[in-house]
PDB file of N, CA and C in Angstrom:
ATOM      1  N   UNK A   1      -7.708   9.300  10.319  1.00  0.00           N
ATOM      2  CA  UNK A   1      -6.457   9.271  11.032  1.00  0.00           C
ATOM      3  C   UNK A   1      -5.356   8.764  10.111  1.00  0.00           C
ATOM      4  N   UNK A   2      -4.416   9.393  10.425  1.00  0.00           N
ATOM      5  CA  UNK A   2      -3.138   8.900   9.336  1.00  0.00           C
ATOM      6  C   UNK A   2      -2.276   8.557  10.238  1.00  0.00           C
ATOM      7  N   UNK A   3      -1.591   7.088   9.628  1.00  0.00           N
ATOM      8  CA  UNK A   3      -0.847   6.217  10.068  1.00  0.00           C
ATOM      9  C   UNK A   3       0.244   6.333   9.933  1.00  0.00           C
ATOM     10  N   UNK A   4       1.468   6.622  10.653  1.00  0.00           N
ATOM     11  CA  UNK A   4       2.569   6.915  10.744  1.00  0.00           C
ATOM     12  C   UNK A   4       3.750   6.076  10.186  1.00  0.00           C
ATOM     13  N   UNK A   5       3.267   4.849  10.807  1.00  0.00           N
ATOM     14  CA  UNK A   5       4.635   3.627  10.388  1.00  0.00           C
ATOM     15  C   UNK A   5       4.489   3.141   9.007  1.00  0.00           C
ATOM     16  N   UNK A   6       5.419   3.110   8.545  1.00  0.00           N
ATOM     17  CA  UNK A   6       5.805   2.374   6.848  1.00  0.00           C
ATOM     18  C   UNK A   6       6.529   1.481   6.993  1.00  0.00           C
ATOM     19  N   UNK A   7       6.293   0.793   5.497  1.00  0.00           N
ATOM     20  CA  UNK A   7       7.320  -0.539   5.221  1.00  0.00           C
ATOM     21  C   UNK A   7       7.572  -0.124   3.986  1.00  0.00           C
ATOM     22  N   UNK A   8       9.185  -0.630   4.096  1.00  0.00           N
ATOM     23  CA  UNK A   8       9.914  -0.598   3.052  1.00  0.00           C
ATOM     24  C   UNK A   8       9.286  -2.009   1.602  1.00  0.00           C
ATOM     25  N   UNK A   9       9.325  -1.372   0.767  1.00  0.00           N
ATOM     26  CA  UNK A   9       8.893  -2.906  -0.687  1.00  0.00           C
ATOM     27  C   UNK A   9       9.857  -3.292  -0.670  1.00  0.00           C
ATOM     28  N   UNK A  10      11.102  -3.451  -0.922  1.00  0.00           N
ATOM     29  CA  UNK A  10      12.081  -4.017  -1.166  1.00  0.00           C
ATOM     30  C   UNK A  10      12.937  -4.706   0.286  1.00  0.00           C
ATOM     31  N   UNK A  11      13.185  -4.123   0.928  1.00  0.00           N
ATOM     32  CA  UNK A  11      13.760  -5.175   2.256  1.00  0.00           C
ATOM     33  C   UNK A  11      13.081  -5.182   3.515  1.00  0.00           C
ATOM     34  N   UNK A  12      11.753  -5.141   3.171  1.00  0.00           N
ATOM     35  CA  UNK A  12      10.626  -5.709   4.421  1.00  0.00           C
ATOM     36  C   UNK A  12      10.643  -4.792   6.015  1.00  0.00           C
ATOM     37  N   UNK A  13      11.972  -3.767   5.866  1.00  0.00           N
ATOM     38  CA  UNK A  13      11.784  -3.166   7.258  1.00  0.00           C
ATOM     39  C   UNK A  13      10.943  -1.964   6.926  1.00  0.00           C
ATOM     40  N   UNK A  14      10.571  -1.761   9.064  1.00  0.00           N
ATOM     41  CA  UNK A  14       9.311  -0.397   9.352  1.00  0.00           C
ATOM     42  C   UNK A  14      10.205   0.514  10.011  1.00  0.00           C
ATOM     43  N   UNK A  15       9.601   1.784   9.330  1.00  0.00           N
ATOM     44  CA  UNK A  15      10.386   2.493   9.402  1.00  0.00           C
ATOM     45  C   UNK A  15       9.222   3.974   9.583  1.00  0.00           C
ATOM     46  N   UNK A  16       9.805   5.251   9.993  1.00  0.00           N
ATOM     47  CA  UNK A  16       8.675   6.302   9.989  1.00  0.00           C
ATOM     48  C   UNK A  16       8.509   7.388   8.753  1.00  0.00           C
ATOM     49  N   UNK A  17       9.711   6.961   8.043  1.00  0.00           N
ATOM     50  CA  UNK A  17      10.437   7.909   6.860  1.00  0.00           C
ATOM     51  C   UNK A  17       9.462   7.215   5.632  1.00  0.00           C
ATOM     52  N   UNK A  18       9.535   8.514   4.598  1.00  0.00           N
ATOM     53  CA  UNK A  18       8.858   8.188   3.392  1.00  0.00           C
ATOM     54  C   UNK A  18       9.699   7.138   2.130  1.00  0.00           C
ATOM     55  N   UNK A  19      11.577   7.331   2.833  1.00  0.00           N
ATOM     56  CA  UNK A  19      12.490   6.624   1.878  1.00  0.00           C
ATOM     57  C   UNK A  19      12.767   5.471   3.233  1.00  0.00           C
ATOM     58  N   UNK A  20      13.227   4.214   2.548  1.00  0.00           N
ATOM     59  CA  UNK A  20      13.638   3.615   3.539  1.00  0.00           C
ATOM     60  C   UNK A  20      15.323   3.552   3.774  1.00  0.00           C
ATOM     61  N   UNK A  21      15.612   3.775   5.129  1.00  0.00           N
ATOM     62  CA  UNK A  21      17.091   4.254   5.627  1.00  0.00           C
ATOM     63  C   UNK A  21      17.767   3.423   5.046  1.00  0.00           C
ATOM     64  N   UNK A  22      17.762   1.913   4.603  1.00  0.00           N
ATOM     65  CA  UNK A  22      18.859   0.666   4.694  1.00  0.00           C
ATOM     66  C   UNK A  22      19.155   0.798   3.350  1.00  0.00           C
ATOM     67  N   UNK A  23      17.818   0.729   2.614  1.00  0.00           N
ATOM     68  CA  UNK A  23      18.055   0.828   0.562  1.00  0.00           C
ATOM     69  C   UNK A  23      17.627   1.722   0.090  1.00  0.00           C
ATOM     70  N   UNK A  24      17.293   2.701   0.712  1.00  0.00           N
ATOM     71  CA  UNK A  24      16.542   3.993  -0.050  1.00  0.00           C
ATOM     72  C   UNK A  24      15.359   3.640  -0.751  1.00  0.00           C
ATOM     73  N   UNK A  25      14.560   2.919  -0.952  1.00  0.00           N
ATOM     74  CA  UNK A  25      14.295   2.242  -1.725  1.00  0.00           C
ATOM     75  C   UNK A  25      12.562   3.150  -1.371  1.00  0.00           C
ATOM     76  N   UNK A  26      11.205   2.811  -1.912  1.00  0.00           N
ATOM     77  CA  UNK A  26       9.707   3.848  -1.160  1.00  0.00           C
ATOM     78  C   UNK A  26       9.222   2.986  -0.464  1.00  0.00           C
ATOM     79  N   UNK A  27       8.759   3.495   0.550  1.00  0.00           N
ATOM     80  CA  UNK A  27       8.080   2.917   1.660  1.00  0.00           C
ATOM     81  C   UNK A  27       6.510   2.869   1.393  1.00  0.00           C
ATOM     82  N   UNK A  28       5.506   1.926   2.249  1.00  0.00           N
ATOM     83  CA  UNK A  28       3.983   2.518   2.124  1.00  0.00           C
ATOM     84  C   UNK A  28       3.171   2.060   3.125  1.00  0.00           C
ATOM     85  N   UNK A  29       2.178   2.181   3.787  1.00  0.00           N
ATOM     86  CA  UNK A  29       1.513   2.277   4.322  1.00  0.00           C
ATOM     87  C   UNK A  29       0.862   0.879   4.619  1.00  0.00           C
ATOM     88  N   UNK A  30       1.189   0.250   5.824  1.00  0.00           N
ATOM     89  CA  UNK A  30       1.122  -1.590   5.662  1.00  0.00           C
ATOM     90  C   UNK A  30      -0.524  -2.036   6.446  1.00  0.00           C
ATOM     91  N   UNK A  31      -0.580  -0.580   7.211  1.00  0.00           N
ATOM     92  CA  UNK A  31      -2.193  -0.867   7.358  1.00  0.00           C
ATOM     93  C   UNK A  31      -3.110  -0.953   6.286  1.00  0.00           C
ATOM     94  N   UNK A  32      -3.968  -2.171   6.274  1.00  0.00           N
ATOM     95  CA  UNK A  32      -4.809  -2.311   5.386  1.00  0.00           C
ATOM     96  C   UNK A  32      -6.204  -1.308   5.435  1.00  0.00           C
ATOM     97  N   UNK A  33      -7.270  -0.628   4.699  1.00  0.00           N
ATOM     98  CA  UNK A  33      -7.940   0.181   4.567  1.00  0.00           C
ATOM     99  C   UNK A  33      -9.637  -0.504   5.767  1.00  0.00           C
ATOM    100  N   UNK A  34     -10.078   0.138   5.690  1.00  0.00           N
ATOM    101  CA  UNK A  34     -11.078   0.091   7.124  1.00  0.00           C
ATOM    102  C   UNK A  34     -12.149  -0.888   5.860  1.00  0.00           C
ATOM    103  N   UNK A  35     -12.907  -1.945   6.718  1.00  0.00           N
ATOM    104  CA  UNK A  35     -13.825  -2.404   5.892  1.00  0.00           C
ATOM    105  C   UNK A  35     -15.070  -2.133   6.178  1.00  0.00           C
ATOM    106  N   UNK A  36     -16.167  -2.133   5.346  1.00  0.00           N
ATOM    107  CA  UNK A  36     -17.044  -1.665   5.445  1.00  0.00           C
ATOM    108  C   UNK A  36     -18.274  -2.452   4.682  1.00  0.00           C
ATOM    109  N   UNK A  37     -19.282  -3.319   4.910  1.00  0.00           N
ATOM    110  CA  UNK A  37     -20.079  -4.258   4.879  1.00  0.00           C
ATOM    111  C   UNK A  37     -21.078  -2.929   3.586  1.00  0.00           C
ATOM    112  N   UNK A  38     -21.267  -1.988   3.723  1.00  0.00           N
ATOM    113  CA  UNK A  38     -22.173  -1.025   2.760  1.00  0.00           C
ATOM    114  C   UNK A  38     -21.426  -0.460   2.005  1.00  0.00           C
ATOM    115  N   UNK A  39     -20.184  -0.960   1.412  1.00  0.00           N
ATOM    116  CA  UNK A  39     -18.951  -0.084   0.443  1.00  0.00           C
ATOM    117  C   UNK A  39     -19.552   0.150  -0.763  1.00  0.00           C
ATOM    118  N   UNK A  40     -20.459   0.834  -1.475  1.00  0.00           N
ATOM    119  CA  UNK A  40     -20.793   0.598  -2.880  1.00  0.00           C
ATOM    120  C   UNK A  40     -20.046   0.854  -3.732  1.00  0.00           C
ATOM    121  N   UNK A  41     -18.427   1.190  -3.550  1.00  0.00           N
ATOM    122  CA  UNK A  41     -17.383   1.019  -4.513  1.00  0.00           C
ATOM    123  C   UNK A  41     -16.302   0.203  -4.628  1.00  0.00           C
ATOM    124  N   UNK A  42     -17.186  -1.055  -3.325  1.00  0.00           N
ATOM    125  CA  UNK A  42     -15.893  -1.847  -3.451  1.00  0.00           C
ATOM    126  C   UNK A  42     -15.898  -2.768  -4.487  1.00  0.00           C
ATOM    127  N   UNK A  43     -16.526  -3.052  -5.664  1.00  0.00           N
ATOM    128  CA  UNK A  43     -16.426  -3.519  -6.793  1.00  0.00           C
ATOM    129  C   UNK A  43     -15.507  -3.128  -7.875  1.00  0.00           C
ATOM    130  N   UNK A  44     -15.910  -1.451  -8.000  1.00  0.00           N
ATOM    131  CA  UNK A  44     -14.798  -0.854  -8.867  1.00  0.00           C
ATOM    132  C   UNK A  44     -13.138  -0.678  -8.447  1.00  0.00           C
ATOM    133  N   UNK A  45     -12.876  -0.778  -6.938  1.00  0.00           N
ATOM    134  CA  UNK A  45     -11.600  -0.633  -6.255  1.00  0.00           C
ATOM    135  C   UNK A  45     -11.381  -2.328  -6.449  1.00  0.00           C
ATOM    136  N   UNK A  46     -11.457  -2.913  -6.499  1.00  0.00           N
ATOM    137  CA  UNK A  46     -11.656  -4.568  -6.548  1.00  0.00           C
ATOM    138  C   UNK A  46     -10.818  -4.721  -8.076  1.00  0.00           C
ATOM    139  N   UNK A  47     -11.535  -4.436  -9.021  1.00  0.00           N
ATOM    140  CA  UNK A  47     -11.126  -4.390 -10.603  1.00  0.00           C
ATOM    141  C   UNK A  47     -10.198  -3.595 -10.927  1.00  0.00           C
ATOM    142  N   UNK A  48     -10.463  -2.606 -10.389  1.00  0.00           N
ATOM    143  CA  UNK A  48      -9.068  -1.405 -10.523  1.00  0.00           C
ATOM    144  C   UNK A  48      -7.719  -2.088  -9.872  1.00  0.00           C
ATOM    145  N   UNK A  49      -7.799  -2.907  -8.613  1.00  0.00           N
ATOM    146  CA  UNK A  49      -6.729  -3.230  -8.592  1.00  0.00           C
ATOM    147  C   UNK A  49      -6.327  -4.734  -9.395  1.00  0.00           C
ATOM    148  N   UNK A  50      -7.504  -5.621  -9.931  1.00  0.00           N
ATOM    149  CA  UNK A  50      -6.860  -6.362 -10.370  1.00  0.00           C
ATOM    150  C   UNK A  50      -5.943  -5.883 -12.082  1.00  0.00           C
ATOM    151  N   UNK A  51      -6.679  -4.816 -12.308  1.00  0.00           N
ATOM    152  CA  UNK A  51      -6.694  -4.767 -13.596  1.00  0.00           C
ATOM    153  C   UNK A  51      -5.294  -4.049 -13.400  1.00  0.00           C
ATOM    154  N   UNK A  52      -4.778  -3.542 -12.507  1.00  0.00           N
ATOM    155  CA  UNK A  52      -3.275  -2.793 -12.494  1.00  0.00           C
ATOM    156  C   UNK A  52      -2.282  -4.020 -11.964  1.00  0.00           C
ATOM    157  N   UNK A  53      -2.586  -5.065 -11.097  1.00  0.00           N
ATOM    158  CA  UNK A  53      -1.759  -6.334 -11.058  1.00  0.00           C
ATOM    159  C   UNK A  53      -1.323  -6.800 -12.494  1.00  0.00           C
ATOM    160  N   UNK A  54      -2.200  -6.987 -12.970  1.00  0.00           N
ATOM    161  CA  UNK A  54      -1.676  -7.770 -14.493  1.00  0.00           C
ATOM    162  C   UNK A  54      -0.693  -7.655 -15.474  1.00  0.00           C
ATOM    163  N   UNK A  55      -0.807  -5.395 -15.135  1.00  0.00           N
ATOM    164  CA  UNK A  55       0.339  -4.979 -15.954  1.00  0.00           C
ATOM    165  C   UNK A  55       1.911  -4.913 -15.076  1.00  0.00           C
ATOM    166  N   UNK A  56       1.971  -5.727 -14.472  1.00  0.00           N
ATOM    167  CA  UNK A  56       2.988  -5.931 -13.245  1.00  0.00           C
ATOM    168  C   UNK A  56       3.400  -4.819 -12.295  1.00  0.00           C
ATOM    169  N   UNK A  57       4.344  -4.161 -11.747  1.00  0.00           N
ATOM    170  CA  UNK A  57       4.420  -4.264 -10.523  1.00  0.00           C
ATOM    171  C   UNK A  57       3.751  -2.703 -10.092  1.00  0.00           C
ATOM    172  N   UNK A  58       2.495  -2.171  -8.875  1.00  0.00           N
ATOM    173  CA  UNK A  58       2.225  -1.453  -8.538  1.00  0.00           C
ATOM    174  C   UNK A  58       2.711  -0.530  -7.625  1.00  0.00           C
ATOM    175  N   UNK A  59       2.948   0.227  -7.261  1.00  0.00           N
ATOM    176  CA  UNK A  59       3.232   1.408  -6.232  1.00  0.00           C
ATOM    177  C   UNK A  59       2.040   1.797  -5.697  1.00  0.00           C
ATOM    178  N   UNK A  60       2.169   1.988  -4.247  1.00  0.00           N
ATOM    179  CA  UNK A  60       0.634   2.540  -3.222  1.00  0.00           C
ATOM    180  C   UNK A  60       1.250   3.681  -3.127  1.00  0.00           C
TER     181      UNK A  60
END
């Protein structure tokens, strides 16, 4: 199922648009991903995201 409502990164409002109306600025998807106790890739998604934090700022 795909989730309709977004948030803006830059001035925190939800909105249904892919740009946000107030700053134009990209919106993304503020639901967090389904968890799952048998993930056998949640190790590599784990590292992948720390390893893209470090080089500073990410886009979803």
């Amino acid at each position: 199922m795909r989730h309709l409502l977004r948030r803006c990164y830059t001035c925190k409002i939800y909105t249904l648009k892919q740009e946000c109306p107030r700053c134009h600025g990209l919106t993304h998807d503020p639901h967090p991903p389904k968890f799952s106790p048998d993930d056998r890739y949640a190790r590599y998604r784990i590292a992948d995201r720390y390893k893209a934090d470090s080089g500073g700022y990410k886009q979803e």
